[in-house]
C-alpha atoms as a PDB file:
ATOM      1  CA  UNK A   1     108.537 140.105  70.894  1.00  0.00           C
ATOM      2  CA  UNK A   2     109.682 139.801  67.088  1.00  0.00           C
ATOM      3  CA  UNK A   3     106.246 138.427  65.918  1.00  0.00           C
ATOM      4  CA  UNK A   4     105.530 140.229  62.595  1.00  0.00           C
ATOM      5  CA  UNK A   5     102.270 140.108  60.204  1.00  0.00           C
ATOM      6  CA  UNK A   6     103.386 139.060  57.029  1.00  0.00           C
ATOM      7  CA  UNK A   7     100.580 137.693  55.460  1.00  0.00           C
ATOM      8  CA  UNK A   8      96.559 137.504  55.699  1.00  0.00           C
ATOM      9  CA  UNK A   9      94.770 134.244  54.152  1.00  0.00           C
ATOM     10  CA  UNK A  10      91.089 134.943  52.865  1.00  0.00           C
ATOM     11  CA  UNK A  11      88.098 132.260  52.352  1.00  0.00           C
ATOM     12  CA  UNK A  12      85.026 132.259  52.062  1.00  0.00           C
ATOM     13  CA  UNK A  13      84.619 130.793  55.331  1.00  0.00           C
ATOM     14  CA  UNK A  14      87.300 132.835  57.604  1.00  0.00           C
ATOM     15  CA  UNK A  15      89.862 135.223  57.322  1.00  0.00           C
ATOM     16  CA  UNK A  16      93.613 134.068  59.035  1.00  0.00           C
ATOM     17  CA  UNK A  17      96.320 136.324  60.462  1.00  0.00           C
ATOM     18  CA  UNK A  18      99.582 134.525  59.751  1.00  0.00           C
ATOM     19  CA  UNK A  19     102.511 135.704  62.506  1.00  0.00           C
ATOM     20  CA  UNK A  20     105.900 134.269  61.605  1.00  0.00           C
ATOM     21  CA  UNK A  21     108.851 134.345  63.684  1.00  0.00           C
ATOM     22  CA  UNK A  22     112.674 135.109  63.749  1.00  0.00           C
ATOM     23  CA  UNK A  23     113.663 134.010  66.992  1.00  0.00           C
ATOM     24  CA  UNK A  24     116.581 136.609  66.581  1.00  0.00           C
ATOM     25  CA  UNK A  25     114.373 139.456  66.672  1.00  0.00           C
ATOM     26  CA  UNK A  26     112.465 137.480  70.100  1.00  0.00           C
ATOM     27  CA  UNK A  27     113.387 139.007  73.426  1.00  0.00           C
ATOM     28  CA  UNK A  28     112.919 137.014  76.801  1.00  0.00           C
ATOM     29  CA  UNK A  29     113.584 137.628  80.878  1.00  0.00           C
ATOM     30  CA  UNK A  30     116.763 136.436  81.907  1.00  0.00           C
ATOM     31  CA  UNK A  31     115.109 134.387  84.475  1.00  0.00           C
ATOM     32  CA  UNK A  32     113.380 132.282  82.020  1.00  0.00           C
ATOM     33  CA  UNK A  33     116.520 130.609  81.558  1.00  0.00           C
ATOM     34  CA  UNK A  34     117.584 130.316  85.500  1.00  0.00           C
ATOM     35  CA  UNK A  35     116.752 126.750  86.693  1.00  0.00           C
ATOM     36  CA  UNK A  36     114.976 126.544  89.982  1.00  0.00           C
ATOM     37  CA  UNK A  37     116.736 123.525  91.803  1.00  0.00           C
ATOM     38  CA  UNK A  38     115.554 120.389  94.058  1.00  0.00           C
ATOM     39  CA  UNK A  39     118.397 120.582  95.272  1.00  0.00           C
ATOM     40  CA  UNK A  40     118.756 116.932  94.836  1.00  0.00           C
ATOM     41  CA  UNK A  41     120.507 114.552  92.275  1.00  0.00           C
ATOM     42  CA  UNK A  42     117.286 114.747  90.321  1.00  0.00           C
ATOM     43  CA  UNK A  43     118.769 118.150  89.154  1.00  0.00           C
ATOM     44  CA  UNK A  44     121.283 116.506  87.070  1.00  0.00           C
ATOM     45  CA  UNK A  45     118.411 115.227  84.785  1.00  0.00           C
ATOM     46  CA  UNK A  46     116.149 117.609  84.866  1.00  0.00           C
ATOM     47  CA  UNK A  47     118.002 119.728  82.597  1.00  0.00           C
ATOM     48  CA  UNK A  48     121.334 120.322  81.271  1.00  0.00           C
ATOM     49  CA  UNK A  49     122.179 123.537  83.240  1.00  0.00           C
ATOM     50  CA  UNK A  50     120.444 120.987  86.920  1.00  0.00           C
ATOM     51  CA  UNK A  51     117.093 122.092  88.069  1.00  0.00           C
ATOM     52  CA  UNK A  52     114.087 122.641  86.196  1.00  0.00           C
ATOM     53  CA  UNK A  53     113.235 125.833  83.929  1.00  0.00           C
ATOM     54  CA  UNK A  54     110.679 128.069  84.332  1.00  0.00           C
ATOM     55  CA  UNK A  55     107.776 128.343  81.530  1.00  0.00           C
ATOM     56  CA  UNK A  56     108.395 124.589  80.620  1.00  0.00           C
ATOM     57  CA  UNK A  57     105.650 121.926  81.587  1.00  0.00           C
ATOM     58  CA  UNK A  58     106.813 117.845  82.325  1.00  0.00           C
ATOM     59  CA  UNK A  59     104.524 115.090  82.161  1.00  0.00           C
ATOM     60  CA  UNK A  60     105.243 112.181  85.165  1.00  0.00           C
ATOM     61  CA  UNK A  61     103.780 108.640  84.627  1.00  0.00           C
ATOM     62  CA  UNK A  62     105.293 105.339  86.977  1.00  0.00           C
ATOM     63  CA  UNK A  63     104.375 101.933  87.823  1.00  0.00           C
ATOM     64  CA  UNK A  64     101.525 102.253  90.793  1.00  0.00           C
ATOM     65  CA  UNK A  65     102.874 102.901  93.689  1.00  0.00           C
ATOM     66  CA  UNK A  66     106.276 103.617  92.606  1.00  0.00           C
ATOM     67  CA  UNK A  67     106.330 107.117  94.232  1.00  0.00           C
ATOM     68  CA  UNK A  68     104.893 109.613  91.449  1.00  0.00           C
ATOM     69  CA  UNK A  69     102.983 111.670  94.193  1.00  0.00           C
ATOM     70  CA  UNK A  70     105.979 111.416  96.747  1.00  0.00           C
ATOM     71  CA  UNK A  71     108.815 112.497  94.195  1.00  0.00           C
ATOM     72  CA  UNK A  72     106.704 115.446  92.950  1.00  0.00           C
ATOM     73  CA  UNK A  73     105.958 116.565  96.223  1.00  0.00           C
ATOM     74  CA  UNK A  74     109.467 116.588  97.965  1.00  0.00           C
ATOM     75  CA  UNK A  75     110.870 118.816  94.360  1.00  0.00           C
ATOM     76  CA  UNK A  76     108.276 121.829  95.325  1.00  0.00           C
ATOM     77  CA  UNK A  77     108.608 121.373  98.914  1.00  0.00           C
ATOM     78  CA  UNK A  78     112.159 121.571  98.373  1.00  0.00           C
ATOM     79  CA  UNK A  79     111.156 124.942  96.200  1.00  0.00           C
ATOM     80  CA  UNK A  80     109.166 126.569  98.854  1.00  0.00           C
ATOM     81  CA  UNK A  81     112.079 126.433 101.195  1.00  0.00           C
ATOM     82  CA  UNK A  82     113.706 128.346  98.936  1.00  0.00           C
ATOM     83  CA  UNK A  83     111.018 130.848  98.743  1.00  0.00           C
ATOM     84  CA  UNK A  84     109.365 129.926  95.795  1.00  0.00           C
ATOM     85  CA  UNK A  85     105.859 130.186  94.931  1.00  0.00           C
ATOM     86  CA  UNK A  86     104.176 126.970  94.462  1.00  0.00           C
ATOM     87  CA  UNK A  87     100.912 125.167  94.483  1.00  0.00           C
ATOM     88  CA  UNK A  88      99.866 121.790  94.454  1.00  0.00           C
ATOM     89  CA  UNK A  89      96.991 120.539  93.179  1.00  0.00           C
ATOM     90  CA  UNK A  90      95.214 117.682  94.320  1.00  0.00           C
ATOM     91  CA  UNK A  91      92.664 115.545  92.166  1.00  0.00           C
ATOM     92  CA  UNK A  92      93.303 112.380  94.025  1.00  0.00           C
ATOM     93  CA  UNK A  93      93.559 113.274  97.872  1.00  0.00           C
ATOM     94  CA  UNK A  94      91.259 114.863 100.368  1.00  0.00           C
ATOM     95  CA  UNK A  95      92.803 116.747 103.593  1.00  0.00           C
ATOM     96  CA  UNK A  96      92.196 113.463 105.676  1.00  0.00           C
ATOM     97  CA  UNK A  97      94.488 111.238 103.116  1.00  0.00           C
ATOM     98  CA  UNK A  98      96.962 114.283 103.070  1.00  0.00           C
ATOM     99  CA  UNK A  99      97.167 114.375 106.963  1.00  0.00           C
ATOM    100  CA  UNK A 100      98.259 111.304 106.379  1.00  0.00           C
ATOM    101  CA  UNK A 101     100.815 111.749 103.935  1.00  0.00           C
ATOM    102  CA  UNK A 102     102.191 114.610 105.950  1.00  0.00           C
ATOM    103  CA  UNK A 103     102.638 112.151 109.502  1.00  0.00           C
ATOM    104  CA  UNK A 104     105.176 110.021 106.891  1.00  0.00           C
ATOM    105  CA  UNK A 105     106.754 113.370 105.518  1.00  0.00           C
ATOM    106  CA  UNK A 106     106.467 116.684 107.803  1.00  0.00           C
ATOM    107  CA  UNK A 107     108.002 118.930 105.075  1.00  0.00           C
ATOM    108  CA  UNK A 108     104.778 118.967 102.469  1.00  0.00           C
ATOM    109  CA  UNK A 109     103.063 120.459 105.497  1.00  0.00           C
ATOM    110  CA  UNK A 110     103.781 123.586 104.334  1.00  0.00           C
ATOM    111  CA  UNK A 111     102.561 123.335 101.056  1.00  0.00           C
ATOM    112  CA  UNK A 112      99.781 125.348  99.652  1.00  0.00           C
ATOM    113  CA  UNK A 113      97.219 122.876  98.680  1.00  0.00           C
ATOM    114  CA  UNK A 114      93.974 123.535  96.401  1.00  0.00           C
ATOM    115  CA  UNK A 115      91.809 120.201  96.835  1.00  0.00           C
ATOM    116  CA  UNK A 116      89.485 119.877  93.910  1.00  0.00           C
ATOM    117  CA  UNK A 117      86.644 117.467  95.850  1.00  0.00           C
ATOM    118  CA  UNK A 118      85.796 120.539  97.447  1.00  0.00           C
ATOM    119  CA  UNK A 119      84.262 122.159  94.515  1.00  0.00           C
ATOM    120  CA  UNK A 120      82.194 122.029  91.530  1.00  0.00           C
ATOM    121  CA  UNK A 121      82.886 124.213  89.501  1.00  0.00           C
ATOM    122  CA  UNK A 122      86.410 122.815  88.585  1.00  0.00           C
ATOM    123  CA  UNK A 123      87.015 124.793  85.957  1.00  0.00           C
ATOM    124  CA  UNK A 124      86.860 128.029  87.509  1.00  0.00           C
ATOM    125  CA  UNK A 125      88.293 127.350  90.500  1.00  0.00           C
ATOM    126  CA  UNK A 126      91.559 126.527  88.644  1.00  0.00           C
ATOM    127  CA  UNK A 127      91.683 129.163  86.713  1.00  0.00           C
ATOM    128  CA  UNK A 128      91.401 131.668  89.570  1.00  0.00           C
ATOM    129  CA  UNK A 129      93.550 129.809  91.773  1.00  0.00           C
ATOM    130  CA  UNK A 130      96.459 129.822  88.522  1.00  0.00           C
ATOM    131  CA  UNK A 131      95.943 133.947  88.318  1.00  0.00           C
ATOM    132  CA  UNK A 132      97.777 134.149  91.515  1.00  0.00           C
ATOM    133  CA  UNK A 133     100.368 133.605  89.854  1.00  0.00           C
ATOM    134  CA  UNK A 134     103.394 130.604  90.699  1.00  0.00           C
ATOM    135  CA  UNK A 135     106.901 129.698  89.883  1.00  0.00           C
ATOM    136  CA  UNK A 136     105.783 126.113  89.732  1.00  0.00           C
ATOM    137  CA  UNK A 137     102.596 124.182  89.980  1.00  0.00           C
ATOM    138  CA  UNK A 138     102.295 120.213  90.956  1.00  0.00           C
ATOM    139  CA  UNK A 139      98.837 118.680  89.451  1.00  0.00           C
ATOM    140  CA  UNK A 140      97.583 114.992  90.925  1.00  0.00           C
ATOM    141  CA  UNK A 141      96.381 113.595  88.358  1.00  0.00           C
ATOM    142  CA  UNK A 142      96.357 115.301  84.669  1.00  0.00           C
ATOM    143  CA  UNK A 143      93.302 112.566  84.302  1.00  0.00           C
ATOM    144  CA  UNK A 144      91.441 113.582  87.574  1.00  0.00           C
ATOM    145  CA  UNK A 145      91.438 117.510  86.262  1.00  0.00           C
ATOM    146  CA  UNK A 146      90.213 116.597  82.537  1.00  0.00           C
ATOM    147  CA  UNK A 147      87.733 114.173  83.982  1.00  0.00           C
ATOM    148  CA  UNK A 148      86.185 116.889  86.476  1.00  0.00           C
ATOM    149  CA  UNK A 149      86.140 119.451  84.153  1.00  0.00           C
ATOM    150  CA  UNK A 150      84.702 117.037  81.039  1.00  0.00           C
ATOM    151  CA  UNK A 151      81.986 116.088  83.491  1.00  0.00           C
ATOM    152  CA  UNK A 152      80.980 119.627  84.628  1.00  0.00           C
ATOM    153  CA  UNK A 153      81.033 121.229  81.062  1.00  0.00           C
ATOM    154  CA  UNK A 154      79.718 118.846  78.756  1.00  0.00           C
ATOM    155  CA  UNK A 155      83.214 118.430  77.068  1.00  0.00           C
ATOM    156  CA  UNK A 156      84.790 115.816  75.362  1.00  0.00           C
ATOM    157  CA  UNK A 157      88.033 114.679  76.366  1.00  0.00           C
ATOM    158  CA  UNK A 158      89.815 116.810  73.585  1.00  0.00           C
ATOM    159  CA  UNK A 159      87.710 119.778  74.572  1.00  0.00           C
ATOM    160  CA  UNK A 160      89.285 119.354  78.283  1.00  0.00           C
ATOM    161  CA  UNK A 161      92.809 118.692  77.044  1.00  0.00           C
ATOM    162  CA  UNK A 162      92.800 121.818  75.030  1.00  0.00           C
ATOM    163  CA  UNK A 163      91.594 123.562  77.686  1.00  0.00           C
ATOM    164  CA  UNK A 164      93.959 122.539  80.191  1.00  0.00           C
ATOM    165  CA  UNK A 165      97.331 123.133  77.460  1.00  0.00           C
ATOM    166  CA  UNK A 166      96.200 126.320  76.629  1.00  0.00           C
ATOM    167  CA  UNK A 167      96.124 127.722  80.372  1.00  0.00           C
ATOM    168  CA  UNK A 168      99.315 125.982  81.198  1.00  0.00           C
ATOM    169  CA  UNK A 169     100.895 128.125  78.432  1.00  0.00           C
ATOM    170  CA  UNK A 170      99.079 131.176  79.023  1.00  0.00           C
ATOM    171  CA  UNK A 171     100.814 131.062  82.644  1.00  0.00           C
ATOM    172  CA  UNK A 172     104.275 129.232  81.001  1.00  0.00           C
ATOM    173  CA  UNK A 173     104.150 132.915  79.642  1.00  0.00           C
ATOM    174  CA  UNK A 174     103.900 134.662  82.573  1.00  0.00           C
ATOM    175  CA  UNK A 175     100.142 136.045  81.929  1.00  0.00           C
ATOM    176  CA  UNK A 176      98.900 136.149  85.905  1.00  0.00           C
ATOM    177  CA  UNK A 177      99.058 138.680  88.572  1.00  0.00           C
ATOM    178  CA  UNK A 178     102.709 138.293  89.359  1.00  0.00           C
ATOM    179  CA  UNK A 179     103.568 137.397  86.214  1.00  0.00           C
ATOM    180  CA  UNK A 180     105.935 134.646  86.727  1.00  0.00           C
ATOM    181  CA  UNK A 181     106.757 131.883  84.620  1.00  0.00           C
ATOM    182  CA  UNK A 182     105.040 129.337  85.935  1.00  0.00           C
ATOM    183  CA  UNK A 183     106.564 125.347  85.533  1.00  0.00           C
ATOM    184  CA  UNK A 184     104.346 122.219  85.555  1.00  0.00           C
ATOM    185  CA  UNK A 185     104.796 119.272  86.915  1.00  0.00           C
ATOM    186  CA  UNK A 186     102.077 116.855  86.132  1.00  0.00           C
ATOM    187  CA  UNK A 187     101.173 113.508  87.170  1.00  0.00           C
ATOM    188  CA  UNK A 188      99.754 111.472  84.444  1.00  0.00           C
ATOM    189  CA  UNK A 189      97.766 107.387  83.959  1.00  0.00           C
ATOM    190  CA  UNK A 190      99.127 105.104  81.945  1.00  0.00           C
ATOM    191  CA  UNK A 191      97.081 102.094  80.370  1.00  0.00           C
ATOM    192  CA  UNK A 192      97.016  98.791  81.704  1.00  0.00           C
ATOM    193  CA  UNK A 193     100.209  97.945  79.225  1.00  0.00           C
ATOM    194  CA  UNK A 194     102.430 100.403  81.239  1.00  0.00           C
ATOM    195  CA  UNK A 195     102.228 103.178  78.663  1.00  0.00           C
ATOM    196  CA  UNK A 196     101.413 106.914  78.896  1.00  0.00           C
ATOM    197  CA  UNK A 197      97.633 107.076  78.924  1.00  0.00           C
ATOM    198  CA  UNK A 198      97.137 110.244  77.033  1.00  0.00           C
ATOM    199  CA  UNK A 199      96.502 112.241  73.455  1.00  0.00           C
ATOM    200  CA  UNK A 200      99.681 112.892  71.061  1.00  0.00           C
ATOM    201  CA  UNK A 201      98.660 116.410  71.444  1.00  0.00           C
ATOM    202  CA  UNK A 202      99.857 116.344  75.644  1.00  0.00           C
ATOM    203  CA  UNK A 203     103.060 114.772  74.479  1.00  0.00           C
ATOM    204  CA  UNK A 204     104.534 117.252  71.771  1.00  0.00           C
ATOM    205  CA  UNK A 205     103.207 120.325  73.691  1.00  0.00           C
ATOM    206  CA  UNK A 206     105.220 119.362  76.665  1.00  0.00           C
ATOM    207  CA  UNK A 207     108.434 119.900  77.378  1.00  0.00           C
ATOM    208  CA  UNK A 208     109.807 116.787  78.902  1.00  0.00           C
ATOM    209  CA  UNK A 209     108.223 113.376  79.858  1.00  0.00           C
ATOM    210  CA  UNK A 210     109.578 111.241  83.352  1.00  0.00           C
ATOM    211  CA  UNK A 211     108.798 107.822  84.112  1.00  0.00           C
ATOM    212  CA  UNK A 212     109.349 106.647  87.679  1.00  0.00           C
ATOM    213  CA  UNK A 213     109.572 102.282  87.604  1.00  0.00           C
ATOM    214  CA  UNK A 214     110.412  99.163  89.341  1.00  0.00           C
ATOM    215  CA  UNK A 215     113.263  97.719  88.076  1.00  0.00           C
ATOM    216  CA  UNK A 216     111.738  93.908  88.974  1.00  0.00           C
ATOM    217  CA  UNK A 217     108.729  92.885  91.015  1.00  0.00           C
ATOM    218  CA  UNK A 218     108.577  91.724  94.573  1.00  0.00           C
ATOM    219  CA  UNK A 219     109.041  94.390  97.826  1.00  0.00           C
ATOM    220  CA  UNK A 220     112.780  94.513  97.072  1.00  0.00           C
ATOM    221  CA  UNK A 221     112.527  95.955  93.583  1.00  0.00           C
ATOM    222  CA  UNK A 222     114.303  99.295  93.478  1.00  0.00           C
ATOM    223  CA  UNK A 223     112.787 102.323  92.223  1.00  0.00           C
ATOM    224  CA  UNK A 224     114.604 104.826  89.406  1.00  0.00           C
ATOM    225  CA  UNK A 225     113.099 107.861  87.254  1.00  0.00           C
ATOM    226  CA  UNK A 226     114.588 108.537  84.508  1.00  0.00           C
ATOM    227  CA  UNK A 227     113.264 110.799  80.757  1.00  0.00           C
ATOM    228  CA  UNK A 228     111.971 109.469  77.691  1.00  0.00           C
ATOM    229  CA  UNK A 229     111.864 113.036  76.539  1.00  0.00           C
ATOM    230  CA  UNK A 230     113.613 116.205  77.848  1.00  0.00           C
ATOM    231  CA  UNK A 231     114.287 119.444  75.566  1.00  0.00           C
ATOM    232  CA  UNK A 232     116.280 120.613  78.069  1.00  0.00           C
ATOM    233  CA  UNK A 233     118.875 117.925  77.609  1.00  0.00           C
ATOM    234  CA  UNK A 234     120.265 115.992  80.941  1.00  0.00           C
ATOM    235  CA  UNK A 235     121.728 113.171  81.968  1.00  0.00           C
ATOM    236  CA  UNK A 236     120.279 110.198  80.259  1.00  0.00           C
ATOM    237  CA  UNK A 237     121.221 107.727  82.887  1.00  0.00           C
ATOM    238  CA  UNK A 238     118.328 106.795  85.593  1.00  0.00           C
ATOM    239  CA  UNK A 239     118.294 108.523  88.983  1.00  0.00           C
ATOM    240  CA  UNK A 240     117.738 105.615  91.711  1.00  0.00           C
ATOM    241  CA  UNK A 241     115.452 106.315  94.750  1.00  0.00           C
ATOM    242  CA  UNK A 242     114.270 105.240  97.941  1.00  0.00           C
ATOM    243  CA  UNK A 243     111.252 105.896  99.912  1.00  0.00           C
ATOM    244  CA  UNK A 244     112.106 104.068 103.371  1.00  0.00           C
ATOM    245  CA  UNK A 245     113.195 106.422 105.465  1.00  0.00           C
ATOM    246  CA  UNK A 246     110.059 108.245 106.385  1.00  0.00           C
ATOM    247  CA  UNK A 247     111.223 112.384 106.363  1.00  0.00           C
ATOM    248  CA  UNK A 248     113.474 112.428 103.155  1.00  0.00           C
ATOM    249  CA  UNK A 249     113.543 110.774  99.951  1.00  0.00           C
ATOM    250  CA  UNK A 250     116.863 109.592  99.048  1.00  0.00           C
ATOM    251  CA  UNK A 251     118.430 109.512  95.523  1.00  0.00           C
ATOM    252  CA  UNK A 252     121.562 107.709  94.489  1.00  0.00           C
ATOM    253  CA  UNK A 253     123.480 107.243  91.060  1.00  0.00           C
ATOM    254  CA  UNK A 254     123.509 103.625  92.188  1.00  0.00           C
ATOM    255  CA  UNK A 255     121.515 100.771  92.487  1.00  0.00           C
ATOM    256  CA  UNK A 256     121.275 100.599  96.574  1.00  0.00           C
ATOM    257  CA  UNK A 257     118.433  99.527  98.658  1.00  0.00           C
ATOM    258  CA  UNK A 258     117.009 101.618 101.074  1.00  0.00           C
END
């Protein structure tokens, strides 16, 4: 994988390994660089090439009740149809609220759903669940999953965080049964001043950041997404949506109502 020893750092207290890297001499799967697609005009920001990569984890935080759950939702049912693996974690929602969900939109009934109220041991049940191995993997909420886990283990909320980045890269790099490269979509807070509710250390080891808004208040506001941060390029310009029409979601370059 071009990762070569060059040097070993001694102290009293520990001895380091220091790996640096030539990315010349790095070798990956062609399919790493494939985008799987929504099939939707949400492609054209998700990356520059349209879809979103494998391996590559993006953090979604929106006004309440803008559509964060809705939007995710409709991107990996829109996967599954296409044969993809997916999963999709709920922190929020119990099978009675999902039932729900499903009577407004009939296509996440097909969805592979692990609901985290019905364990305790939150931890573990993730991490067996992730070893099956996905091309994608929806979580509802970021917060709800550090919280549980915090809670059952004693941790403190940087314990859980580190926890959580380090098995969304282990599977971003393909380390579970069917090793695929696994992509993360992840719903996240934000504080009561509309910002992204989270450690510096969740934002640089992502790859991109969406926000989903209002663009005024009142019932007619529209609703657009659009990134703040995206190292897979796309189109800057927000992505307008609507959430009316029961079955589908509906996107549009322009400001319509829906």
């Amino acid at each position: 994988m071009g990762r070569k020893k060059h040097k070993i750092v001694t102290s009293k207290q520990t001895t380091l390994e220091i790996n640096l890297v030539k990315m010349k001499d790095m070798e990956f799967d062609d399919s790493l660089f494939i985008p799987i697609k929504t099939k939707t005009l949400a492609d054209n920001i998700l990356s520059s090439e349209g879809g979103l990569f494998p391996g590559t984890n993006t953090i979604v935080i929106g006004d309440p009740g803008v559509g964060k759950s809705t939007i995710l939702l409709d991107w990996i049912a829109n996967f599954h149809k296409q044969g993809k693996r997916v999963l999709f974690v709920s922190g929020e929602m119990n099978e009675i609220d999902m039932y729900g969900y499903v009577k407004r939109y009939p296509k996440f009934g097909d969805l592979p759903i692990l609901f985290l109220a019905n364990y305790n041991n939150t931890q573990l049940v993730i991490e067996k669940t992730f070893e099956e191995g996905f091309d994608c993997i929806m979580v509802d909420s970021w917060a709800e999953v550090i919280g549980a886990v915090k809670e059952e283990n004693g941790w403190t909320k940087g314990q859980a965080e580190k926890w959580l980045l380090t098995l969304m890269d282990k599977h971003n790099k393909s380390q579970n049964k069917k090793k695929l490269h696994t992509a993360f979509l992840c719903v996240q807070q934000m504080t009561k001043g509309g910002e992204f509710a989270g450690s510096n250390r969740i934002k640089h080891m992502t790859t991109a950041m969406i926000e989903l808004r209002f663009d005024g208040p009142g019932v007619d506001a529209l609703r657009f997404m659009e990134y703040t941060k995206n190292r897979r390029g796309g189109m800057q310009e927000p992505v307008y949506f609507s959430l009316t029409r029961g079955e589908t979601v509906d996107y549009s370059f322009e400001m319509v109502n829906g």
